[in-house]
PDB file of N, CA and C in Angstrom:
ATOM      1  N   UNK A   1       0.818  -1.190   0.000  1.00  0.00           N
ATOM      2  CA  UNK A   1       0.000   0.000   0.000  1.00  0.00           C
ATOM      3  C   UNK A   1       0.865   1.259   0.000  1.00  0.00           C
ATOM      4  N   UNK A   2       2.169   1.461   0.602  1.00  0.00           N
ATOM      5  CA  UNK A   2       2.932   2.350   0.898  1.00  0.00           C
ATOM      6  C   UNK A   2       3.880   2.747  -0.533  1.00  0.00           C
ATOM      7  N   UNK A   3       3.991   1.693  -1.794  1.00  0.00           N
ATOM      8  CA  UNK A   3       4.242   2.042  -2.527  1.00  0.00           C
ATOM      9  C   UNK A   3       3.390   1.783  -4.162  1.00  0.00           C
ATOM     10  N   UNK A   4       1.779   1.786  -3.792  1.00  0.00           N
ATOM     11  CA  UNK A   4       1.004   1.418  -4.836  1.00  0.00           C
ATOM     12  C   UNK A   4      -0.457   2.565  -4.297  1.00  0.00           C
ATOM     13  N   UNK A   5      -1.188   2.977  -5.212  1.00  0.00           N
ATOM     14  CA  UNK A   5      -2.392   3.622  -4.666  1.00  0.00           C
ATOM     15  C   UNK A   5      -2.228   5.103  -5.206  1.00  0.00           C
ATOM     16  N   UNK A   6      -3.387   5.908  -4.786  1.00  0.00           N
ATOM     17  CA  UNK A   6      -3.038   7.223  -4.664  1.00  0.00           C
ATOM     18  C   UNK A   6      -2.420   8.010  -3.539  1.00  0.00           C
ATOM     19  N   UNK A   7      -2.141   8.940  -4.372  1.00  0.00           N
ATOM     20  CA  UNK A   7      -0.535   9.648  -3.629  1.00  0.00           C
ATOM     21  C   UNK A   7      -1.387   9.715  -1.694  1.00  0.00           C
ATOM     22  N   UNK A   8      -2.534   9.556  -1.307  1.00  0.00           N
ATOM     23  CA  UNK A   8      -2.913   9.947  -0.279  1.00  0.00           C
ATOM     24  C   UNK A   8      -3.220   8.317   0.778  1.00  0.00           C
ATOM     25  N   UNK A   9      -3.350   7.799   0.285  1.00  0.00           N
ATOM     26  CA  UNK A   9      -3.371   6.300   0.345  1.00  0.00           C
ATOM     27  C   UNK A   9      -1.930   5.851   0.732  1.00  0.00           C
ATOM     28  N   UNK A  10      -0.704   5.923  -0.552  1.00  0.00           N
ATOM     29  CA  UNK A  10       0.368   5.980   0.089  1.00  0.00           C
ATOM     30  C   UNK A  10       1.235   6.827   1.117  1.00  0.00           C
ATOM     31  N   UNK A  11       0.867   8.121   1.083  1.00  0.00           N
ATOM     32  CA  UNK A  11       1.274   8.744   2.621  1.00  0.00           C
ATOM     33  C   UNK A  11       1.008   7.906   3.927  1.00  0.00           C
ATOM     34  N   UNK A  12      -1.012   7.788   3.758  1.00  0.00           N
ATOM     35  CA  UNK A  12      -1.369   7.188   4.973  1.00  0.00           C
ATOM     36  C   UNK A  12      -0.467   5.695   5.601  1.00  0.00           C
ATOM     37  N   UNK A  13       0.066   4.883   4.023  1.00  0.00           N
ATOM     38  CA  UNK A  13       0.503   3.778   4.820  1.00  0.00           C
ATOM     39  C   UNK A  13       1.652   3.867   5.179  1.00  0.00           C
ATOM     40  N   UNK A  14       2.329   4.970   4.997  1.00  0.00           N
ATOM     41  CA  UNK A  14       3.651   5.266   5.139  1.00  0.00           C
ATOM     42  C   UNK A  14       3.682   5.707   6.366  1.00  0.00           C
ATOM     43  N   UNK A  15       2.973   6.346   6.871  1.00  0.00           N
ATOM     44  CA  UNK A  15       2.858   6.771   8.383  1.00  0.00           C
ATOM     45  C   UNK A  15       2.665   5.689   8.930  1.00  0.00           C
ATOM     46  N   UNK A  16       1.506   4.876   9.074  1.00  0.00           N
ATOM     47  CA  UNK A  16       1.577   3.771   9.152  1.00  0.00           C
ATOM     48  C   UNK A  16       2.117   3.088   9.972  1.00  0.00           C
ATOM     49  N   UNK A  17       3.349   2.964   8.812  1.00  0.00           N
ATOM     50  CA  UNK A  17       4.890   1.888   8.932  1.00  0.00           C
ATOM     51  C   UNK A  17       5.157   2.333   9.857  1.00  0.00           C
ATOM     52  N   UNK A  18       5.504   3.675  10.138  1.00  0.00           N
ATOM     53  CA  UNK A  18       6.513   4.320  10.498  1.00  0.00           C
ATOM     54  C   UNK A  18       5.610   4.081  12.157  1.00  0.00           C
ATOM     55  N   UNK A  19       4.574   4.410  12.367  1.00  0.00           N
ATOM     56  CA  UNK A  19       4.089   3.849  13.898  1.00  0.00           C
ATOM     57  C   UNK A  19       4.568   2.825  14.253  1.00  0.00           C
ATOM     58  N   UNK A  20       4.370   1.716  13.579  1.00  0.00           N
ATOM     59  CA  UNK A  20       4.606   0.412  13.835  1.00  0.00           C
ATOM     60  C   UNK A  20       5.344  -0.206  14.119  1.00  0.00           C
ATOM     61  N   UNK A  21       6.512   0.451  13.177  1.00  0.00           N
ATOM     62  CA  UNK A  21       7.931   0.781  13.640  1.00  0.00           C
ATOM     63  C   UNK A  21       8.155   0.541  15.537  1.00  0.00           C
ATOM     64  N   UNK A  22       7.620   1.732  16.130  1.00  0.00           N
ATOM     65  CA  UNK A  22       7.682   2.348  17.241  1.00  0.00           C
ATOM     66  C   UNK A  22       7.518   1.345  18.273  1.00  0.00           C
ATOM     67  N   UNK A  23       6.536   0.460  17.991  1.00  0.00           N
ATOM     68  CA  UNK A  23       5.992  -0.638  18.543  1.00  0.00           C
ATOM     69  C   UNK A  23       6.086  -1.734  18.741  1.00  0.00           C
ATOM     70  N   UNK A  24       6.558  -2.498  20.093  1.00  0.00           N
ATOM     71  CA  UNK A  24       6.907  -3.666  20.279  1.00  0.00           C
ATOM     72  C   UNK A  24       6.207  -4.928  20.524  1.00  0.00           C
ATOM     73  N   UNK A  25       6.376  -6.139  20.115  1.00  0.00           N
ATOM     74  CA  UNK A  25       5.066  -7.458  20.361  1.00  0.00           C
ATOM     75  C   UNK A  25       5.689  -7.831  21.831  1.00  0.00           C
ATOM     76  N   UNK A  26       4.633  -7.873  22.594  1.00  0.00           N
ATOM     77  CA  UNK A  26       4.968  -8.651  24.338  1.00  0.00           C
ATOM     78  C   UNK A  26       4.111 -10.148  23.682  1.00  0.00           C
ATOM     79  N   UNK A  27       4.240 -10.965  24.263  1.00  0.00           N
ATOM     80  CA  UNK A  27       3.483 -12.003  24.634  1.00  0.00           C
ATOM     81  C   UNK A  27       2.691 -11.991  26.243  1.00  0.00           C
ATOM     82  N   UNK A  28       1.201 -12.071  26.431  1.00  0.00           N
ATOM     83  CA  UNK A  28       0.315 -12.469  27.376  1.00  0.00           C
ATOM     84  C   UNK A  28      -0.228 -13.982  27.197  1.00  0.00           C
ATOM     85  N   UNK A  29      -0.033 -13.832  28.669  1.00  0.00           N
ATOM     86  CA  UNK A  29      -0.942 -15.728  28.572  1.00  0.00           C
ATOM     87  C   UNK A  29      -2.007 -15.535  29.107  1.00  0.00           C
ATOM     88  N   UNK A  30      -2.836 -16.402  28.160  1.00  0.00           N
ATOM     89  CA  UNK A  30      -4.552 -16.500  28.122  1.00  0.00           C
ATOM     90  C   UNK A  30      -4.847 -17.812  28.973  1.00  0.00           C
ATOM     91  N   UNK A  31      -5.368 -17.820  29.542  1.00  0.00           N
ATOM     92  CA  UNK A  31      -6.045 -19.064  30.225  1.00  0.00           C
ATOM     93  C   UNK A  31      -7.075 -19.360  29.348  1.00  0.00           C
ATOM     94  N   UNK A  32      -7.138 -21.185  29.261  1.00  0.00           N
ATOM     95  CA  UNK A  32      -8.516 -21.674  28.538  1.00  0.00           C
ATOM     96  C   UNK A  32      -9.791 -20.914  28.603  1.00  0.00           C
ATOM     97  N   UNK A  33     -10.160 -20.543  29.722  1.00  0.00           N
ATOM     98  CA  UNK A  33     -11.513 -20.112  29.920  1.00  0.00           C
ATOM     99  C   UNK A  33     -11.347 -18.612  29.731  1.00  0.00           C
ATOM    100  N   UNK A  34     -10.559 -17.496  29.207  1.00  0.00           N
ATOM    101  CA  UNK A  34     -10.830 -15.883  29.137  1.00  0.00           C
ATOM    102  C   UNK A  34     -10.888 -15.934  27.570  1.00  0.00           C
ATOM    103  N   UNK A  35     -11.742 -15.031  27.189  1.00  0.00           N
ATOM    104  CA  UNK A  35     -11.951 -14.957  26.062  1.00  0.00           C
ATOM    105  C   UNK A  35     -10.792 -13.645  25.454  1.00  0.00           C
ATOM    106  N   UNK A  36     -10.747 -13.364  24.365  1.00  0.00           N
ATOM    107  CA  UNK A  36      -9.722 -12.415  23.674  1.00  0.00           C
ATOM    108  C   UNK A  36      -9.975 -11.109  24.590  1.00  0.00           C
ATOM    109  N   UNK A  37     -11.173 -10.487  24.796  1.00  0.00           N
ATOM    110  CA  UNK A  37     -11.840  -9.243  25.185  1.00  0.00           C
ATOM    111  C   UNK A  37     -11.424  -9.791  26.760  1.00  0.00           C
ATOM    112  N   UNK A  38     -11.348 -10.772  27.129  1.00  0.00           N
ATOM    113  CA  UNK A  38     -10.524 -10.882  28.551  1.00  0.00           C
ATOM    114  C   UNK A  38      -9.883 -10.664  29.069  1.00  0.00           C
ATOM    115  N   UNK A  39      -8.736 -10.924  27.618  1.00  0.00           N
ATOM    116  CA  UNK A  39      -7.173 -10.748  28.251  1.00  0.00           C
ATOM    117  C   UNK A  39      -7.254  -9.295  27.969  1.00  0.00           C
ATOM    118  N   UNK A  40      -7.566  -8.627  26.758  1.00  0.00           N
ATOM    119  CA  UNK A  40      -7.493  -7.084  26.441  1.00  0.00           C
ATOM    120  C   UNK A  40      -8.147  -6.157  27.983  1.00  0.00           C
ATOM    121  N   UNK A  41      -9.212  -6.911  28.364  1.00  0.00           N
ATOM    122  CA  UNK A  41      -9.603  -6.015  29.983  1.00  0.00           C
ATOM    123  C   UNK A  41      -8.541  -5.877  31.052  1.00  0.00           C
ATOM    124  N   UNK A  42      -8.421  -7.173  31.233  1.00  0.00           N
ATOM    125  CA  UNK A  42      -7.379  -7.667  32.424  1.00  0.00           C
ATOM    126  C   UNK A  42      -5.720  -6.970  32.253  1.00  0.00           C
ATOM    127  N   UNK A  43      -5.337  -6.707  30.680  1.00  0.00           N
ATOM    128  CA  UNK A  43      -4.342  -6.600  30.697  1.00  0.00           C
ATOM    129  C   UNK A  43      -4.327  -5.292  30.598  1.00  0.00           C
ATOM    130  N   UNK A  44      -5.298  -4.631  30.357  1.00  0.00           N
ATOM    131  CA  UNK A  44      -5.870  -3.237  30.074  1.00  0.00           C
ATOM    132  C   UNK A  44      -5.543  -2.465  31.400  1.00  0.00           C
ATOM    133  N   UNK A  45      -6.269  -3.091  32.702  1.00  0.00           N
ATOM    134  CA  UNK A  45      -6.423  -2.472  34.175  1.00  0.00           C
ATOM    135  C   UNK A  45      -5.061  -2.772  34.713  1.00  0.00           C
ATOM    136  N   UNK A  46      -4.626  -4.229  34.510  1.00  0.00           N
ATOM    137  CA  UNK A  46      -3.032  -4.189  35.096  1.00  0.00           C
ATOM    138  C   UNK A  46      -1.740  -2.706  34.418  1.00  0.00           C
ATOM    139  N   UNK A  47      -1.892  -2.819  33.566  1.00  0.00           N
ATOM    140  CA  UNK A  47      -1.056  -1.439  32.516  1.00  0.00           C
ATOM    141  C   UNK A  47      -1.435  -0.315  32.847  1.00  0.00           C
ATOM    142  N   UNK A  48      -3.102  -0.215  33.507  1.00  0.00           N
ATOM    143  CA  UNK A  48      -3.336   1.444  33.417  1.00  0.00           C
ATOM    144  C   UNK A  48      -4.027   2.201  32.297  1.00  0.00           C
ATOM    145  N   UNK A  49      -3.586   0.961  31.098  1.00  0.00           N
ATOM    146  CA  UNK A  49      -3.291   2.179  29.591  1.00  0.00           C
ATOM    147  C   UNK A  49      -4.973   1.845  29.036  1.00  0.00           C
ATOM    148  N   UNK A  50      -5.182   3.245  28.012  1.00  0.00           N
ATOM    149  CA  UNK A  50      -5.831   3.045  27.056  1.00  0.00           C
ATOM    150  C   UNK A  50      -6.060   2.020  26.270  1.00  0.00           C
ATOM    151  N   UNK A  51      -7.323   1.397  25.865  1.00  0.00           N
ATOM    152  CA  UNK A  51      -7.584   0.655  24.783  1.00  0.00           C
ATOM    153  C   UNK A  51      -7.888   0.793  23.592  1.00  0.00           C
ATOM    154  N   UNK A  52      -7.587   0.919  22.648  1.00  0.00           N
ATOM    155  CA  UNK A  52      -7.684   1.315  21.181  1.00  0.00           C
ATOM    156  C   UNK A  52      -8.661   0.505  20.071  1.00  0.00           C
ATOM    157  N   UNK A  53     -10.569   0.549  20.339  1.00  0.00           N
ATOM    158  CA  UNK A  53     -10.895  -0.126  19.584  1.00  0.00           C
ATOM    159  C   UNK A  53     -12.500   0.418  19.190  1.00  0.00           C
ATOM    160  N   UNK A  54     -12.818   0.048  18.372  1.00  0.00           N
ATOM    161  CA  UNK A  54     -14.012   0.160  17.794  1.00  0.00           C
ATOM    162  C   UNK A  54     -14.894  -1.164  17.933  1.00  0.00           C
ATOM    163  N   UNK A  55     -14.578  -1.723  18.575  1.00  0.00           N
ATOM    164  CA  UNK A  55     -15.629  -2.863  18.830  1.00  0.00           C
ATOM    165  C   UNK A  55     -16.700  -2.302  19.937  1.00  0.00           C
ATOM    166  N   UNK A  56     -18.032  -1.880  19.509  1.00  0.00           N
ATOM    167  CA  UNK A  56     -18.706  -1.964  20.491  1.00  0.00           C
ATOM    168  C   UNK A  56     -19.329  -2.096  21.916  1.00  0.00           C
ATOM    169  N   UNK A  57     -19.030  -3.711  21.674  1.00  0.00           N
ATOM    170  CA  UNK A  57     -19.249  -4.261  23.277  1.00  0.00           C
ATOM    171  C   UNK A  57     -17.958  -4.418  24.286  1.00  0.00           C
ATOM    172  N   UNK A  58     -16.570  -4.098  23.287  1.00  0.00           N
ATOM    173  CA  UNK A  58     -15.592  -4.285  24.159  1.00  0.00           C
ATOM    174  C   UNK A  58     -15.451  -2.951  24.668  1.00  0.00           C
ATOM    175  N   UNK A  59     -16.325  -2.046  24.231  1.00  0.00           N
ATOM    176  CA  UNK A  59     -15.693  -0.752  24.622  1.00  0.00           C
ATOM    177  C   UNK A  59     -16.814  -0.397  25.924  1.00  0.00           C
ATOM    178  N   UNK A  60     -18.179  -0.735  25.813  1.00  0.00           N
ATOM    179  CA  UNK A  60     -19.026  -0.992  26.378  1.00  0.00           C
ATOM    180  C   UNK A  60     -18.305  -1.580  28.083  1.00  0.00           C
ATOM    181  N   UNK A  61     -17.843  -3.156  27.715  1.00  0.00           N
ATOM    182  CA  UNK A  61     -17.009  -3.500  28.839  1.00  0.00           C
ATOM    183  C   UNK A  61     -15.968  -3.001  29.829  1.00  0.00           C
ATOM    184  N   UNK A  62     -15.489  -2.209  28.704  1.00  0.00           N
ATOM    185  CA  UNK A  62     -13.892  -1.194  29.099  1.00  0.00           C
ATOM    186  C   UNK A  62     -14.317  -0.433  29.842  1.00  0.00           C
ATOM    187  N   UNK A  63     -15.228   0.262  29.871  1.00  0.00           N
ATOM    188  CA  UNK A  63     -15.951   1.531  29.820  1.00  0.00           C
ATOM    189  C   UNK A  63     -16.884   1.359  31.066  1.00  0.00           C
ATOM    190  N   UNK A  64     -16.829   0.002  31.260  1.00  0.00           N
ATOM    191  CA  UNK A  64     -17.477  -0.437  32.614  1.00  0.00           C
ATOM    192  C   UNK A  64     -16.464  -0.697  33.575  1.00  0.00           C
ATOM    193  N   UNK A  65     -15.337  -0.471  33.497  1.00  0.00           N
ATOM    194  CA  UNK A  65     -14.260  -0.788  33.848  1.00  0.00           C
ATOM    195  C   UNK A  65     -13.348   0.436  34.565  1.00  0.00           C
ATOM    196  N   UNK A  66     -14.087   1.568  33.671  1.00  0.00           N
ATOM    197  CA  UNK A  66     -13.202   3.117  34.021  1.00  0.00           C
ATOM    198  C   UNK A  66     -11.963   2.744  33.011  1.00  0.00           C
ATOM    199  N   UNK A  67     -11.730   1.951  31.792  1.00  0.00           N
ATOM    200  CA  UNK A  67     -10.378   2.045  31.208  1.00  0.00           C
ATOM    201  C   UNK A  67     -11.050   3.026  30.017  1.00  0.00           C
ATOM    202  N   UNK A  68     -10.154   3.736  29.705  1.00  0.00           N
ATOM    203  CA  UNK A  68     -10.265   4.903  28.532  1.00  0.00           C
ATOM    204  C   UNK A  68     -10.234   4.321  27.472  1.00  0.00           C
ATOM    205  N   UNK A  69     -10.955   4.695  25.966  1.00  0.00           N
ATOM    206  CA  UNK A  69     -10.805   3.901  25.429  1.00  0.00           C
ATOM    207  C   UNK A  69     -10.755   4.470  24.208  1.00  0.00           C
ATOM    208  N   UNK A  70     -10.055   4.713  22.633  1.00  0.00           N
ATOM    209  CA  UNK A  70      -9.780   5.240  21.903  1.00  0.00           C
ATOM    210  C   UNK A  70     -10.766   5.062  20.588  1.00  0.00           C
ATOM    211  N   UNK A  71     -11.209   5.569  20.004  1.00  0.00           N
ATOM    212  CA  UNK A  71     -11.953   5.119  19.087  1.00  0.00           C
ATOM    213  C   UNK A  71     -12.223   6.012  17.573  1.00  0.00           C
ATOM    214  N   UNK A  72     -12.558   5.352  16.730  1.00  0.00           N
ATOM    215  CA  UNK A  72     -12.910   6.426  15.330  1.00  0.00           C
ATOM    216  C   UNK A  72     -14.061   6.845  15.368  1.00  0.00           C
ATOM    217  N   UNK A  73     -13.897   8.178  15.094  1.00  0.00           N
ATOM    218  CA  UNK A  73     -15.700   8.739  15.243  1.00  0.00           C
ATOM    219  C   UNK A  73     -15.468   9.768  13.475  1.00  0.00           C
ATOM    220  N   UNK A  74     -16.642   8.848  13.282  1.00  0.00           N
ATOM    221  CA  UNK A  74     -16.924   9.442  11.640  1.00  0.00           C
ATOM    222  C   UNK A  74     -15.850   9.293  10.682  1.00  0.00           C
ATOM    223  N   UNK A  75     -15.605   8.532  10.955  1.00  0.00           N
ATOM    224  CA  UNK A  75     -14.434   7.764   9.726  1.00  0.00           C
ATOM    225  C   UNK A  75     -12.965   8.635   9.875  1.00  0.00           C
ATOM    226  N   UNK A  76     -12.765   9.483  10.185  1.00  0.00           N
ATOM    227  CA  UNK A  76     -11.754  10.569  10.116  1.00  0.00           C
ATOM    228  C   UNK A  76     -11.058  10.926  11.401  1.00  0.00           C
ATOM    229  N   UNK A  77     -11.603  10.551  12.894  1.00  0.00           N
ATOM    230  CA  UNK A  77     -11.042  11.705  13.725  1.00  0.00           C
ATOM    231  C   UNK A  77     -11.203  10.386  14.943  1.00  0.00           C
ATOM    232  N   UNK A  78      -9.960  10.125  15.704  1.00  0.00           N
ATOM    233  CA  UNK A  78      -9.699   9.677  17.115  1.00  0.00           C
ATOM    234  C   UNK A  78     -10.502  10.142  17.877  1.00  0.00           C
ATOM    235  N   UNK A  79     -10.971   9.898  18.701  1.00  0.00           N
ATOM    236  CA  UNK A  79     -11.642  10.130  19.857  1.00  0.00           C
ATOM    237  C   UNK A  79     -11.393   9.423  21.134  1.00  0.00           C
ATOM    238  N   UNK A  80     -11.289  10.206  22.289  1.00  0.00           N
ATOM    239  CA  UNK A  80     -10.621   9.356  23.628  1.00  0.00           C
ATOM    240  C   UNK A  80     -11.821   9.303  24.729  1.00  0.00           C
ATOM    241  N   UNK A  81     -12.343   8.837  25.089  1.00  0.00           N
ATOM    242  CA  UNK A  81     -13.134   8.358  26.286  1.00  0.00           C
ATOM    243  C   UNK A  81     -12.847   8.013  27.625  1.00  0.00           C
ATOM    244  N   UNK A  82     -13.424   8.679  28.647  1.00  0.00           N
ATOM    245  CA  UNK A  82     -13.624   8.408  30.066  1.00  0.00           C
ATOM    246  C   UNK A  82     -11.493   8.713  30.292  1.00  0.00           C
ATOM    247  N   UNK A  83     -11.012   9.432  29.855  1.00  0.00           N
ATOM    248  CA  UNK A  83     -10.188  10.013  30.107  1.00  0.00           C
ATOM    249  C   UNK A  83      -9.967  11.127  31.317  1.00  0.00           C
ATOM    250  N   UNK A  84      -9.271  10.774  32.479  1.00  0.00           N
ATOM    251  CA  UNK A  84      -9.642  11.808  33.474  1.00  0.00           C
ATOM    252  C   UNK A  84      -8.517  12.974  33.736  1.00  0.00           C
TER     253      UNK A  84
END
C-alpha cells in the first residue's frame, strides 16, 4: 500500500509503517476459559493504559471498567473516552 495507490493512500501507509515501527510485540498468557476481550480487559487495568478499539461491546465492557478507550468517530477523527 505504501508504494502502490493514490498519492494519499500511500502517505497514509507510510505513516503507518513508520508507527509500527515504534511498537513492540509482548506475549500475554490467556487461560482456557478468558476470552480475547478478557485478556485485552485484564491486561488493560493491570497497565493502566488506554484501549484502542471500535468494537462496540468491548468498549461498552472497558468503559465499565473506568479504562479509557480510543476510538474512530466518523471515519476521520480519534476520539478518547472516560479520560480523566
Amino acid at each position: 500500500m505504501a508504494e502502490k495507490g493514490s498519492p494519499k493512500r500511500r502517505k497514509q501507509a507510510s505513516l503507518a509503517l513508520k508507527l509500527a515501527e515504534k511498537c513492540s510485540r509482548i506475549n500475554i498468557e490467556k487461560s482456557v476459559e478468558e476470552t480475547n476481550d478478557d485478556v485485552i480487559l485484564r491486561v488493560a487495568a493491570e497497565w493502566k493504559s488506554p484501549v484502542a478499539t471500535n468494537d462496540r461491546e468491548l468498549r461498552k465492557k472497558l468503559r465499565a471498567k473506568n479504562i479509557p478507550v480510543i476510538f474512530l468517530r466518523n471515519k476521520s477523527r480519534l476520539e478518547l473516552e472516560g479520560a480523566s
